[in-house]
C-alpha atoms as a PDB file:
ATOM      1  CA  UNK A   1      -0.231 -22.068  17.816  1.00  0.00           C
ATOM      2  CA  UNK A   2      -2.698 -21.220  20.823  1.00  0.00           C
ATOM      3  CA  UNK A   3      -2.172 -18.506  23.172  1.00  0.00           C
ATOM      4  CA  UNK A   4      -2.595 -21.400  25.919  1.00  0.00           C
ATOM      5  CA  UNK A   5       0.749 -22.838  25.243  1.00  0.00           C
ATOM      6  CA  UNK A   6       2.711 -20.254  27.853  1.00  0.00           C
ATOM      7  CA  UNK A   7       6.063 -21.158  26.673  1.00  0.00           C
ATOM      8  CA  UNK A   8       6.607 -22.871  23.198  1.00  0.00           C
ATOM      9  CA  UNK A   9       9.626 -24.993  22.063  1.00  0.00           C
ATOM     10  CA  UNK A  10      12.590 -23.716  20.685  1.00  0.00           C
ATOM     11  CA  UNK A  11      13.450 -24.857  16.956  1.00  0.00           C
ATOM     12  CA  UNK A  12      13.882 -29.182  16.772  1.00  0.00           C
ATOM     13  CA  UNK A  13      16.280 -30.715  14.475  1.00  0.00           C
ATOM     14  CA  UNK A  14      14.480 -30.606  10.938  1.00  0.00           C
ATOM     15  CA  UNK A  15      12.568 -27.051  11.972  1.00  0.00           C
ATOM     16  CA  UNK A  16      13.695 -23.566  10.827  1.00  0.00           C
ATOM     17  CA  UNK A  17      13.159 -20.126  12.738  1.00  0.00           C
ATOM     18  CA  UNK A  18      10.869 -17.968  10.024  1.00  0.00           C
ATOM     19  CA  UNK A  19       9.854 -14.136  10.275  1.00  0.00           C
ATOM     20  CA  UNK A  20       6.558 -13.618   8.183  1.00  0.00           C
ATOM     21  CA  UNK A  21       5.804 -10.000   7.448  1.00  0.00           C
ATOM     22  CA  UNK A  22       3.515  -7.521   5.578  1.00  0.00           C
ATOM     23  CA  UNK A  23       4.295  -4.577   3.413  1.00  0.00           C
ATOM     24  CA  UNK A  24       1.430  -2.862   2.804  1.00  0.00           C
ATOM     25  CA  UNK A  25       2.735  -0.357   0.057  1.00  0.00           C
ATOM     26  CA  UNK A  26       3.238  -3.405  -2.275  1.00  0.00           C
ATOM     27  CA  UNK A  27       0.392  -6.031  -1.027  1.00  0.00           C
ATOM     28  CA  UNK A  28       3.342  -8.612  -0.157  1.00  0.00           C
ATOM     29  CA  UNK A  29       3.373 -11.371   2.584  1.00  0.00           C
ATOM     30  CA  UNK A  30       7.414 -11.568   2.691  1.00  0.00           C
ATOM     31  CA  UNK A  31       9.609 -14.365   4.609  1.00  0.00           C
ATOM     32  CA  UNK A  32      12.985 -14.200   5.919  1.00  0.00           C
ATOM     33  CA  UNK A  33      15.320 -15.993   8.129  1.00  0.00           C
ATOM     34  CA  UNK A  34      15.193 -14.725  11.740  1.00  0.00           C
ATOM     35  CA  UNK A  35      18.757 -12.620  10.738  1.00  0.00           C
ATOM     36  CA  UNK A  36      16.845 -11.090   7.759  1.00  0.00           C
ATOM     37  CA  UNK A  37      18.579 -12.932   5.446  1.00  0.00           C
ATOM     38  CA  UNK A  38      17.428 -15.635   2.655  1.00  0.00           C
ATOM     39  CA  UNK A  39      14.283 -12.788   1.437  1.00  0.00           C
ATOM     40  CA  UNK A  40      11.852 -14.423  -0.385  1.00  0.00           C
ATOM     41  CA  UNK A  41       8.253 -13.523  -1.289  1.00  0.00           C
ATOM     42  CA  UNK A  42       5.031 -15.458  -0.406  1.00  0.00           C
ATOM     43  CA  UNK A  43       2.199 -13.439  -2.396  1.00  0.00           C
ATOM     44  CA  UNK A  44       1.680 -10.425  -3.679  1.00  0.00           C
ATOM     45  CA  UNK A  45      -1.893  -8.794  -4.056  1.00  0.00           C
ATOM     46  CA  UNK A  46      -1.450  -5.520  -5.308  1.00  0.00           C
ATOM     47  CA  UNK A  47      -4.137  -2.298  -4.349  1.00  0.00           C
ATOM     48  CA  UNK A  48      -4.811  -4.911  -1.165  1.00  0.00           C
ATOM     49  CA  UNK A  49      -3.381  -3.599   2.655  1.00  0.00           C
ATOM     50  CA  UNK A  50      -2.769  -6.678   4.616  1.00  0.00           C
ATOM     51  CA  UNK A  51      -2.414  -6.031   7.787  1.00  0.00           C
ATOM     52  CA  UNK A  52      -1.969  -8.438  10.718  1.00  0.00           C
ATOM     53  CA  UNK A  53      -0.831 -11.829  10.144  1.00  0.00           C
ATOM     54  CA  UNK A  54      -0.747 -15.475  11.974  1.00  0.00           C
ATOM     55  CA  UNK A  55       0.886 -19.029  11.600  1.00  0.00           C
ATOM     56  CA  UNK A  56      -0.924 -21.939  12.390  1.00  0.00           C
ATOM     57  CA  UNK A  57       1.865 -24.136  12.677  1.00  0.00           C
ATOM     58  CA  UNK A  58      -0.146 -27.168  13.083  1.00  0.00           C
ATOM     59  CA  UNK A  59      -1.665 -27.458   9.515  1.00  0.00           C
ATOM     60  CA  UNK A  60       0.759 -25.131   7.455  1.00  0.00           C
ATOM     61  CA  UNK A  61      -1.093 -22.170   6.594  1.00  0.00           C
ATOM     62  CA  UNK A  62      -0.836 -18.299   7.075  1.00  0.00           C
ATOM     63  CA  UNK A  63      -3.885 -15.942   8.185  1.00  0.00           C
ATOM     64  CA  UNK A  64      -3.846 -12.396   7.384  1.00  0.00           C
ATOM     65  CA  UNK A  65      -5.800  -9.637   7.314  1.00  0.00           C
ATOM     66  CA  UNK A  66      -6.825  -7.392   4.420  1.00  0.00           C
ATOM     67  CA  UNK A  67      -7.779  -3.426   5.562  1.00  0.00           C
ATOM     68  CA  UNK A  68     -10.090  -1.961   2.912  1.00  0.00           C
ATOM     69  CA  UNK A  69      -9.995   1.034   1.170  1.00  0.00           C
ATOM     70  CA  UNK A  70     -14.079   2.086   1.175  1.00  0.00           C
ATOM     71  CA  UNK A  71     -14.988   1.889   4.290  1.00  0.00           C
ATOM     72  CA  UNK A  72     -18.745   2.368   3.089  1.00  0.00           C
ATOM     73  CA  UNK A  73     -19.051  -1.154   0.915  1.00  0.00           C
ATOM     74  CA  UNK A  74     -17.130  -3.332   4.074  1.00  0.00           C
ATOM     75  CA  UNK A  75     -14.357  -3.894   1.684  1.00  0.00           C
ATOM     76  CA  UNK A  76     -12.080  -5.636   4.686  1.00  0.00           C
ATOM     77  CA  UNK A  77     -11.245  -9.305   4.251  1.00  0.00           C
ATOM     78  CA  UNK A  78      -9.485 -12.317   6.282  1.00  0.00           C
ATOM     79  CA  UNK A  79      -7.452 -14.713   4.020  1.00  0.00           C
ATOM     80  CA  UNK A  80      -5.567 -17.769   4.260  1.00  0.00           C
ATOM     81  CA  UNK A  81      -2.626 -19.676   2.189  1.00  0.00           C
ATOM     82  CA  UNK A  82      -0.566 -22.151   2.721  1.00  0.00           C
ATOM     83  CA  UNK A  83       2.986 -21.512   3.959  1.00  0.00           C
ATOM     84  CA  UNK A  84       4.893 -21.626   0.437  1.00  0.00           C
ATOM     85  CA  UNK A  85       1.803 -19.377  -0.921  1.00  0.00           C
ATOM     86  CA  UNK A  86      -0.126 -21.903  -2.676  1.00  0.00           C
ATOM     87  CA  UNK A  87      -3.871 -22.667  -2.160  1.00  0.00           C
ATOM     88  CA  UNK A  88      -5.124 -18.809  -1.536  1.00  0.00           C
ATOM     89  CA  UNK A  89      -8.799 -18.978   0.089  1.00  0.00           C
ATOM     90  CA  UNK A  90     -10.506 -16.142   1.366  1.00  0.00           C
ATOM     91  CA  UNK A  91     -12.123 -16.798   4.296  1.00  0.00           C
ATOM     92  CA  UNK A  92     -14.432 -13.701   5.062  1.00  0.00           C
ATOM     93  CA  UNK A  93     -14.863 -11.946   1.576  1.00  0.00           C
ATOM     94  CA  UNK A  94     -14.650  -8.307   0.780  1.00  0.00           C
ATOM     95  CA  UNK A  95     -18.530  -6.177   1.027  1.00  0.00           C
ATOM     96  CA  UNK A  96     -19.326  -8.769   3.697  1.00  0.00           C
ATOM     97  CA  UNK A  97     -19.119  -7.164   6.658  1.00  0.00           C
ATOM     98  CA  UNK A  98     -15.014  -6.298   7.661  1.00  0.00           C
ATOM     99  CA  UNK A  99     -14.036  -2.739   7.421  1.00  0.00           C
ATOM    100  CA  UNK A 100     -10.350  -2.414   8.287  1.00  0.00           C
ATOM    101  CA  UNK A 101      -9.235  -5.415   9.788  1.00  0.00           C
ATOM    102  CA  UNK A 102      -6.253  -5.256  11.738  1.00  0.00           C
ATOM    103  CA  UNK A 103      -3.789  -7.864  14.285  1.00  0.00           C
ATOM    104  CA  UNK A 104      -5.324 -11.276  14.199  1.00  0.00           C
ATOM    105  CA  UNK A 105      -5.095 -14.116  16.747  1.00  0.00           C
ATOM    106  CA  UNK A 106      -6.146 -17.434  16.577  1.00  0.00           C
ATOM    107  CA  UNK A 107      -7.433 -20.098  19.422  1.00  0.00           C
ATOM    108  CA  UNK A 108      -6.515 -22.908  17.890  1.00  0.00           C
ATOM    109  CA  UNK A 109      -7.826 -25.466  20.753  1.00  0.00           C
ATOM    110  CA  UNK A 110     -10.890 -23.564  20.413  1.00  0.00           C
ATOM    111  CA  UNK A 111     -10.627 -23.535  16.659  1.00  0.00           C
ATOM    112  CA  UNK A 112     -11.693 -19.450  16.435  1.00  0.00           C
ATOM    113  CA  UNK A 113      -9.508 -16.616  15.516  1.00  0.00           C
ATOM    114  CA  UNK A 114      -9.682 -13.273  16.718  1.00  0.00           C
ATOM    115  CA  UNK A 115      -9.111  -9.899  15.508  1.00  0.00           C
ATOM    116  CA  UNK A 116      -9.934  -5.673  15.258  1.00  0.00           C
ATOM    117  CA  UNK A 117     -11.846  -3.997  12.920  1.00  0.00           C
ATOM    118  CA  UNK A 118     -10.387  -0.627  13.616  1.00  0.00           C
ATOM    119  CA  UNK A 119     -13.008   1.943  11.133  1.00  0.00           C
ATOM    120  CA  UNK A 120     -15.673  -1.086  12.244  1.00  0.00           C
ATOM    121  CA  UNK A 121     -14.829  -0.156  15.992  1.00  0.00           C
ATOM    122  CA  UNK A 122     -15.139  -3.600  16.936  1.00  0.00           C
ATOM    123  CA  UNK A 123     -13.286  -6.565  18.472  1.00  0.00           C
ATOM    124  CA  UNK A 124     -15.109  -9.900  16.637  1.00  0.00           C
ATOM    125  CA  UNK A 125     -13.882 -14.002  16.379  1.00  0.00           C
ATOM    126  CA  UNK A 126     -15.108 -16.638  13.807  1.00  0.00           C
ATOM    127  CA  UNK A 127     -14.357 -20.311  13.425  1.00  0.00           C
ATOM    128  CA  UNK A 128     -10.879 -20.559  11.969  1.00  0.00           C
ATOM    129  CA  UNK A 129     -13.053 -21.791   7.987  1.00  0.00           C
ATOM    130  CA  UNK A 130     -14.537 -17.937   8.718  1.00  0.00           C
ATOM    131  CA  UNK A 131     -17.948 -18.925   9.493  1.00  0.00           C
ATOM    132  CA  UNK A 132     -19.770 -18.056  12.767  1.00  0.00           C
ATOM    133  CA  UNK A 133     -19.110 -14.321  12.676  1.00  0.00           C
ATOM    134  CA  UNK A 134     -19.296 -12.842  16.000  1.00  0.00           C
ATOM    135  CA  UNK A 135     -19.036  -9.114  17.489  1.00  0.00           C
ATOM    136  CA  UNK A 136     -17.506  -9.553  20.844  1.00  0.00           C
ATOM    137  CA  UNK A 137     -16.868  -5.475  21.575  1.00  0.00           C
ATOM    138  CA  UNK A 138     -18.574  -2.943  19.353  1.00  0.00           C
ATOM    139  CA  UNK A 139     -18.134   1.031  19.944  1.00  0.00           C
ATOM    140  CA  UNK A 140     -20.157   2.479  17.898  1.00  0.00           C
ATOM    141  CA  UNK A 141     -22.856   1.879  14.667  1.00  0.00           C
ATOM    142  CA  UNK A 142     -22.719   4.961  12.468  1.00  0.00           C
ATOM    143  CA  UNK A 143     -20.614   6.916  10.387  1.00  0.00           C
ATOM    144  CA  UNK A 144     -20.342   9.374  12.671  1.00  0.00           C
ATOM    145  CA  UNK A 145     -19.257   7.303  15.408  1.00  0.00           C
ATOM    146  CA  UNK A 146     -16.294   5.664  13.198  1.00  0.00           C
ATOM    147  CA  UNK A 147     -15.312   9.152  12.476  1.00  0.00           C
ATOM    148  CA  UNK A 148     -14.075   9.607  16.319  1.00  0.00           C
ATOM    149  CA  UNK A 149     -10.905   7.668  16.261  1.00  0.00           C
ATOM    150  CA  UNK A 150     -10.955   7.534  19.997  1.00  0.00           C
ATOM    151  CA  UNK A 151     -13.314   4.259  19.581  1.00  0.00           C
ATOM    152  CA  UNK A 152     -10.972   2.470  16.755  1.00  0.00           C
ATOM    153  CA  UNK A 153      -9.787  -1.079  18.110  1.00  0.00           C
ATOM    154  CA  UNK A 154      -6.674  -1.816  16.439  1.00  0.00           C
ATOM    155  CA  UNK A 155      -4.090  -4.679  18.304  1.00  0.00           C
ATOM    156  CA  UNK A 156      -5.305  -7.927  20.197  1.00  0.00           C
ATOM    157  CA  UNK A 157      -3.992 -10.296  22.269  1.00  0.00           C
ATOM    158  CA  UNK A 158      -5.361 -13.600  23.869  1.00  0.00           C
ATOM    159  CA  UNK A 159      -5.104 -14.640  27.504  1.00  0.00           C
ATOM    160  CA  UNK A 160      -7.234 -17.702  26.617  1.00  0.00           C
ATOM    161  CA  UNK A 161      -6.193 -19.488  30.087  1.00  0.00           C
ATOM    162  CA  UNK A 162      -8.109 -16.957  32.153  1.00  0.00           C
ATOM    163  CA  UNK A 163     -10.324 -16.552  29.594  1.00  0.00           C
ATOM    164  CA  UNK A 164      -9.866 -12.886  28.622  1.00  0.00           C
ATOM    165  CA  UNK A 165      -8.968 -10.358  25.528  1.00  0.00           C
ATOM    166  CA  UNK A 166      -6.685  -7.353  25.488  1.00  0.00           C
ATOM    167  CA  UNK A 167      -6.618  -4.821  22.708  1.00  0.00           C
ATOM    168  CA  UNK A 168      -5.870  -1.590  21.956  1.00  0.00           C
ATOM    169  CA  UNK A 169      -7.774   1.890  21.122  1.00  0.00           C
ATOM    170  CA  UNK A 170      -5.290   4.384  19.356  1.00  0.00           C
ATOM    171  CA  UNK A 171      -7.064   7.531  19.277  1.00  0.00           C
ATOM    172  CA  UNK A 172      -6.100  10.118  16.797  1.00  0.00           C
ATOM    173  CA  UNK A 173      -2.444  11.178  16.052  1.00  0.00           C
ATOM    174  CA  UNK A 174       0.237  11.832  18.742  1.00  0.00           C
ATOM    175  CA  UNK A 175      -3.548  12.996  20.878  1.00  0.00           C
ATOM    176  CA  UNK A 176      -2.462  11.198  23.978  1.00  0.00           C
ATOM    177  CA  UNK A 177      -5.540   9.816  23.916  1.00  0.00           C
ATOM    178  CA  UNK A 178      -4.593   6.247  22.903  1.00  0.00           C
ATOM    179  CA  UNK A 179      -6.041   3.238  26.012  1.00  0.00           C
ATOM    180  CA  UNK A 180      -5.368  -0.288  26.510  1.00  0.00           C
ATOM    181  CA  UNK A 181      -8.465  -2.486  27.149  1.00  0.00           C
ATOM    182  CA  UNK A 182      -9.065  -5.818  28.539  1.00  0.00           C
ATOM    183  CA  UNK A 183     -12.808  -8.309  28.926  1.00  0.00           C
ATOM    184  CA  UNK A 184     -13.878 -11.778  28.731  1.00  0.00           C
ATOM    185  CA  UNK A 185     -13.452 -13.760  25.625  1.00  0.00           C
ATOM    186  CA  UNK A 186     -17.280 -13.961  26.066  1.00  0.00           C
ATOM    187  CA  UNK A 187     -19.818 -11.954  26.357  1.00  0.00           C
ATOM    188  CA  UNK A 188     -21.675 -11.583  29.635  1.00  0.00           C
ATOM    189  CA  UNK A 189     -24.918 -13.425  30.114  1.00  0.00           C
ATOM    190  CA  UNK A 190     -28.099 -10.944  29.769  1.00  0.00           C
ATOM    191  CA  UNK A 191     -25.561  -8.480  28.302  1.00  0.00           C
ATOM    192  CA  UNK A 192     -24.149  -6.788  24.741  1.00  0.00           C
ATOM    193  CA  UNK A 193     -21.252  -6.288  22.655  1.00  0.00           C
ATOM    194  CA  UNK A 194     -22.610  -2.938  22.913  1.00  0.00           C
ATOM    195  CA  UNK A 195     -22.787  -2.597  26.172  1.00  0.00           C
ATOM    196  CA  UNK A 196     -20.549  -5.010  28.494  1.00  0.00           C
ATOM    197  CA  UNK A 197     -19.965  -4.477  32.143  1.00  0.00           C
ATOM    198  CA  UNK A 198     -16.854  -6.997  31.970  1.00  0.00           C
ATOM    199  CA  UNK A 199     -14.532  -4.401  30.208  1.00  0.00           C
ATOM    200  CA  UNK A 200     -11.342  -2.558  31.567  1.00  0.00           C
ATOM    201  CA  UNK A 201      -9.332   0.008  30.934  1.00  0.00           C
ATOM    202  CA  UNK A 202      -6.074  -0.571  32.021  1.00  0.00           C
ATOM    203  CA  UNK A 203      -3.655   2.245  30.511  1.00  0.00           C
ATOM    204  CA  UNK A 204      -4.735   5.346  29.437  1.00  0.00           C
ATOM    205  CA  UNK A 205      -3.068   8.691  27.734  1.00  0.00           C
ATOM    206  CA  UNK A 206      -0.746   6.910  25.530  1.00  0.00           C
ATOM    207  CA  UNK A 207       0.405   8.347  21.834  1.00  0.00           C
ATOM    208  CA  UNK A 208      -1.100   5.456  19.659  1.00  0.00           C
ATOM    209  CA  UNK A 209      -0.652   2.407  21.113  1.00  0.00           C
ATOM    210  CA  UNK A 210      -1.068  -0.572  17.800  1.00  0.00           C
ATOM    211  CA  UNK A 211      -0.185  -4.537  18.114  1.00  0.00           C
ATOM    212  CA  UNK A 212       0.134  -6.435  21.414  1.00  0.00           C
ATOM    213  CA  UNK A 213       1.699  -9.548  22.426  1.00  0.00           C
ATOM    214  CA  UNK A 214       1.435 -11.293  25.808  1.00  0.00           C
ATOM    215  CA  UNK A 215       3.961 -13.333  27.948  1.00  0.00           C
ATOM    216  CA  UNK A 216       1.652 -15.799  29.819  1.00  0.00           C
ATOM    217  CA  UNK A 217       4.370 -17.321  31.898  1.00  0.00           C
ATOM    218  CA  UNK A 218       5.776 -14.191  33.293  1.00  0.00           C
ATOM    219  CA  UNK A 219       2.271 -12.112  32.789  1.00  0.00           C
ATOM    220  CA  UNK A 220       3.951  -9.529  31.236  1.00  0.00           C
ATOM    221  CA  UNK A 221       2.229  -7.407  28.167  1.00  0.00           C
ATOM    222  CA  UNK A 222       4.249  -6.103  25.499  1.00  0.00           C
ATOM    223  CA  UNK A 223       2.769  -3.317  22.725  1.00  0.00           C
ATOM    224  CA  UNK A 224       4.119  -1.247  20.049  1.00  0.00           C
ATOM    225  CA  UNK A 225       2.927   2.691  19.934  1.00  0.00           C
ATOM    226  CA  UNK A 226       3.329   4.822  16.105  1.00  0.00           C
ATOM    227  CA  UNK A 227       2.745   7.931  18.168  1.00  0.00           C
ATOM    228  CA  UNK A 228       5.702  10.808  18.878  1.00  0.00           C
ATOM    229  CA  UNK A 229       8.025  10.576  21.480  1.00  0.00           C
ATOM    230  CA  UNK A 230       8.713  10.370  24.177  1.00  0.00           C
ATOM    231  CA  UNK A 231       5.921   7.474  24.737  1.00  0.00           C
ATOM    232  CA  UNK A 232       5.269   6.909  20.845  1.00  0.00           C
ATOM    233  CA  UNK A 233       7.692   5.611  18.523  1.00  0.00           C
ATOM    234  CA  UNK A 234       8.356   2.696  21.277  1.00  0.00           C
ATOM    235  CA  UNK A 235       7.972  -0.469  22.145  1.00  0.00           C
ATOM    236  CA  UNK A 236       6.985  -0.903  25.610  1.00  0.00           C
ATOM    237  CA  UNK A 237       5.574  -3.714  28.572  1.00  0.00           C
ATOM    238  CA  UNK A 238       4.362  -3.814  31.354  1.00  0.00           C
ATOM    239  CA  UNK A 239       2.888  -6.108  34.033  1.00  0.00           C
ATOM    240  CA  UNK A 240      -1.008  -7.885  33.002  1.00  0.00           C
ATOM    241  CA  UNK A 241      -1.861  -7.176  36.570  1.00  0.00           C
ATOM    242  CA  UNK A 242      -1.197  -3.326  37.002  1.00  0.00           C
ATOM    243  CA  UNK A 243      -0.567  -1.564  33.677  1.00  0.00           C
ATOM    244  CA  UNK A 244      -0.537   1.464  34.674  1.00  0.00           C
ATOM    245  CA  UNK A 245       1.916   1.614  37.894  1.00  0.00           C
ATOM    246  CA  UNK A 246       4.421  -0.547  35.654  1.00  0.00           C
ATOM    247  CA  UNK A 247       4.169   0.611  31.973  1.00  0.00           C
ATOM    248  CA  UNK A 248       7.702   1.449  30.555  1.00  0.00           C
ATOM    249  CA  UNK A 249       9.190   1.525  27.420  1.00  0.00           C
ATOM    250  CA  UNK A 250      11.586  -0.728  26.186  1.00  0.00           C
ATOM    251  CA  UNK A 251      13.004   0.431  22.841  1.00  0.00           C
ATOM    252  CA  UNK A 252      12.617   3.601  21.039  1.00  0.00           C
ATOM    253  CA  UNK A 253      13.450   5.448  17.667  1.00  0.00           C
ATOM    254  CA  UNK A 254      10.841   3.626  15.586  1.00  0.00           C
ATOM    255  CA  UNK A 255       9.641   4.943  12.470  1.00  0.00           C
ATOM    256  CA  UNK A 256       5.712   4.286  13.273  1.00  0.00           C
ATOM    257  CA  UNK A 257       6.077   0.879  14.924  1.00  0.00           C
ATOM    258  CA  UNK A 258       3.405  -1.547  14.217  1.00  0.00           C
ATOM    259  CA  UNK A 259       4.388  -5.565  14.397  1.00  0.00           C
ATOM    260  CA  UNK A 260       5.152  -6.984  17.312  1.00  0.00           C
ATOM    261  CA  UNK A 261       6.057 -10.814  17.788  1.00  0.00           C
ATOM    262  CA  UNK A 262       7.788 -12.362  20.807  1.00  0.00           C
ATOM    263  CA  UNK A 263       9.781 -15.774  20.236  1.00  0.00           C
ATOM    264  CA  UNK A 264       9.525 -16.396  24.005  1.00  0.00           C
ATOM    265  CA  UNK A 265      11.982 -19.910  24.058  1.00  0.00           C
ATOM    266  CA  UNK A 266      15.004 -17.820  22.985  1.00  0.00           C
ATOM    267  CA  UNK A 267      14.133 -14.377  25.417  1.00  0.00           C
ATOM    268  CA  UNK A 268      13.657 -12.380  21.964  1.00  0.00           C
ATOM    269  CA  UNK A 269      11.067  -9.854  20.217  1.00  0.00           C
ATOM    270  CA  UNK A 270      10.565  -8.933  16.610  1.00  0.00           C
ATOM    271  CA  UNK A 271       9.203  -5.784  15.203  1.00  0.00           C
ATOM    272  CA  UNK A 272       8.622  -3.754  12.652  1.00  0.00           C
ATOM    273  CA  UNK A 273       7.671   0.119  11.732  1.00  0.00           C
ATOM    274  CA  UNK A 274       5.585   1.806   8.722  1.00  0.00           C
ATOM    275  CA  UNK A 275       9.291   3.090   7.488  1.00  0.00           C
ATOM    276  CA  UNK A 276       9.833  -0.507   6.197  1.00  0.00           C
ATOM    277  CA  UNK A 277      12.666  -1.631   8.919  1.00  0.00           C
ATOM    278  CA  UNK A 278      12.519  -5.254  10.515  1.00  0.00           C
ATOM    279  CA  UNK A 279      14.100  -5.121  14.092  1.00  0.00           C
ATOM    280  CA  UNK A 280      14.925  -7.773  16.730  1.00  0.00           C
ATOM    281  CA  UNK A 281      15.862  -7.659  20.649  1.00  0.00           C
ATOM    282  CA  UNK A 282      15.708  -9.230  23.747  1.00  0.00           C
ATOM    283  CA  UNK A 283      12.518  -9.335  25.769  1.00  0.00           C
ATOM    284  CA  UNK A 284      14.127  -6.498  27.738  1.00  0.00           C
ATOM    285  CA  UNK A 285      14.964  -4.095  25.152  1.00  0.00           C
ATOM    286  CA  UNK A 286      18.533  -4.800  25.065  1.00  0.00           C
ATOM    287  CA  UNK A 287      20.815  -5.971  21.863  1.00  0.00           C
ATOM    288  CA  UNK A 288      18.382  -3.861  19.153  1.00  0.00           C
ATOM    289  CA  UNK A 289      19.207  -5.106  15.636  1.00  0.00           C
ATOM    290  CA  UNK A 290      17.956  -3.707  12.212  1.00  0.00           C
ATOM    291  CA  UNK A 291      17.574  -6.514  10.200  1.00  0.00           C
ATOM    292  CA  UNK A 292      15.846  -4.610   7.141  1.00  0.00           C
ATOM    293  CA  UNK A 293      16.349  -1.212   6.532  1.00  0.00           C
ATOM    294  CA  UNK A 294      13.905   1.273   4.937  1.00  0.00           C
ATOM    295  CA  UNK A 295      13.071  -1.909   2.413  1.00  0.00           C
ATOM    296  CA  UNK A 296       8.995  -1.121   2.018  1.00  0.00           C
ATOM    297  CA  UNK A 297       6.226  -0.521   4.517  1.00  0.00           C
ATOM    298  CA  UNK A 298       5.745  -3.179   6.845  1.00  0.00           C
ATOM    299  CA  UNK A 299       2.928  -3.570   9.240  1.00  0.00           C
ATOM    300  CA  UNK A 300       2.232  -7.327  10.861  1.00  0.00           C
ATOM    301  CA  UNK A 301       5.005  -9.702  11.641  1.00  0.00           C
ATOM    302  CA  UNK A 302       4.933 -13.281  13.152  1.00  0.00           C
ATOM    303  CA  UNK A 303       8.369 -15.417  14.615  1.00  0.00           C
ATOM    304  CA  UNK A 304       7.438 -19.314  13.240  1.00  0.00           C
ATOM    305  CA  UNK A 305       8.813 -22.628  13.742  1.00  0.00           C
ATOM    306  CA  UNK A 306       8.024 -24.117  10.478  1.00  0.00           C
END
């Protein structure tokens, strides 16, 4: 679905309510019911670390990302399947050009998806077949630039009807070093992915901040953070409009969060940590639930009506 639809409908007679995840220890793209019940596996793609993941609703299939494990041969790749795992296509191919790939978005008006290349220290988009490869925000160009973790891009989120892109720079561990960022879905005229005059930071001095999700309707930003507390381990919002005088967090006690997705009909939030738990709550923090406990190593996670 696009990030232009503010509010989506809830579940219609003949739909179900589907969590998608990733565990990244085993290469699995798992599916549950939204109580974490009814466990069934997609694919499996052992030695592969998938990542972020998407549902395009509209034609049945699943994006993901792939991180790589040499970050010297590009090894990062962006796949797609269809929703009961059959017809696997890889869209961008390992030793391409990805490095670590991380949360992926997709524009599906504008037919482009979107995501970080966290070791590649770039934000980039290509046409949802994976053609038309483009570098929208790029912080650096040599190894020793990827070695400074302060410039790895990591979560992004799409505010496509104001045209702009959040996303996240972690920093190293628990540094307090971790920012929030926000441009244009374009690059300037005249200017660079290098060098961009369009960019913001918005919040600064956090753990680790990781995924993002955005509530158009109420302009609210919501973001996981791995870091230590008392700001890491936490999921947190805040308003799009001031970040920093309105940050708080919302939920804590975490074991490395890192998925984030909002199912914004039914006022609810999913999430999930490194430890391999699967968590849901309201928009406001309150009524936490475990669904999964301690049951792999999840990373990405998507709510679906399917």
């Amino acid at each position: 679905m696009s990030e232009a639809e503010v509010r989506t409908p809830a579940a219609s007679p003949g739909k179900t309510e589907r969590l998608f995840f990733l565990d990244i220890n085993d290469g699995r793209i798992i599916s549950t019911a939204i109580d974490g019940t009814d466990l069934k596996l997609i694919i499996q793609r052992p030695n592969r670390s998938p990542d972020g993941i998407l549902v395009d609703s509209e034609n049945g299939w699943l994006y993901w990302t792939e991180m790589g494990t040499d970050y010297n041969a590009h090894d990062g790749s962006i796949e797609r399947i269809d929703r009961d795992g059959s017809n696997h296509v890889t869209l961008i191919a390992p030793g391409s050009t990805l490095v670590t790939p991380k949360q992926i978005q997709i524009d599906s008006d504008g037919g482009k998806l979107y995501w970080c290349d966290r070791e590649g220290m770039r934000v980039m988009r290509a046409n949802i077949d994976g053609s038309d490869i483009e570098t929208l925000v790029q912080n650096g160009d040599s190894p020793a630039d990827s070695a400074d973790i302060e410039r790895w891009c990591v979560g992004i989120a799409l505010d496509l009807p104001r045209g702009q892109i959040y996303w996240t720079q972690k920093g190293p561990p628990n540094a307090g070093l971790g920012r929030i960022f926000r441009a244009g879905v374009n690059i300037p005229q005249g200017e660079t992915a290098t060098k961009r005059s369009d960019i913001e930071t918005l919040l600064d001095k956090l753990p680790e901040p990781i995924d993002l999700e955005l509530d158009l309707a109420t302009r609210t930003i919501y973001w996981t953070d791995r870091g230590n507390l008392p700001r890491g381990n936490t999921v947190n919002c805040a308003s799009m409009d001031n970040l920093a005088a309105t940050s708080e967090v919302i939920l804590e006690g975490l074991d490395e969060g890192i998925g984030l997705s909002l199912d914004l009909p039914n006022n609810r939030m999913f999430f999930t940590d490194i430890g391999g738990n699967l968590y849901s709550a309201s928009l406001d923090g309150a009524g936490e639930r475990e669904l999964l406990h301690h049951a792999g190593s999840f990373t990405g996670i998507v709510y679906a009506v399917v």
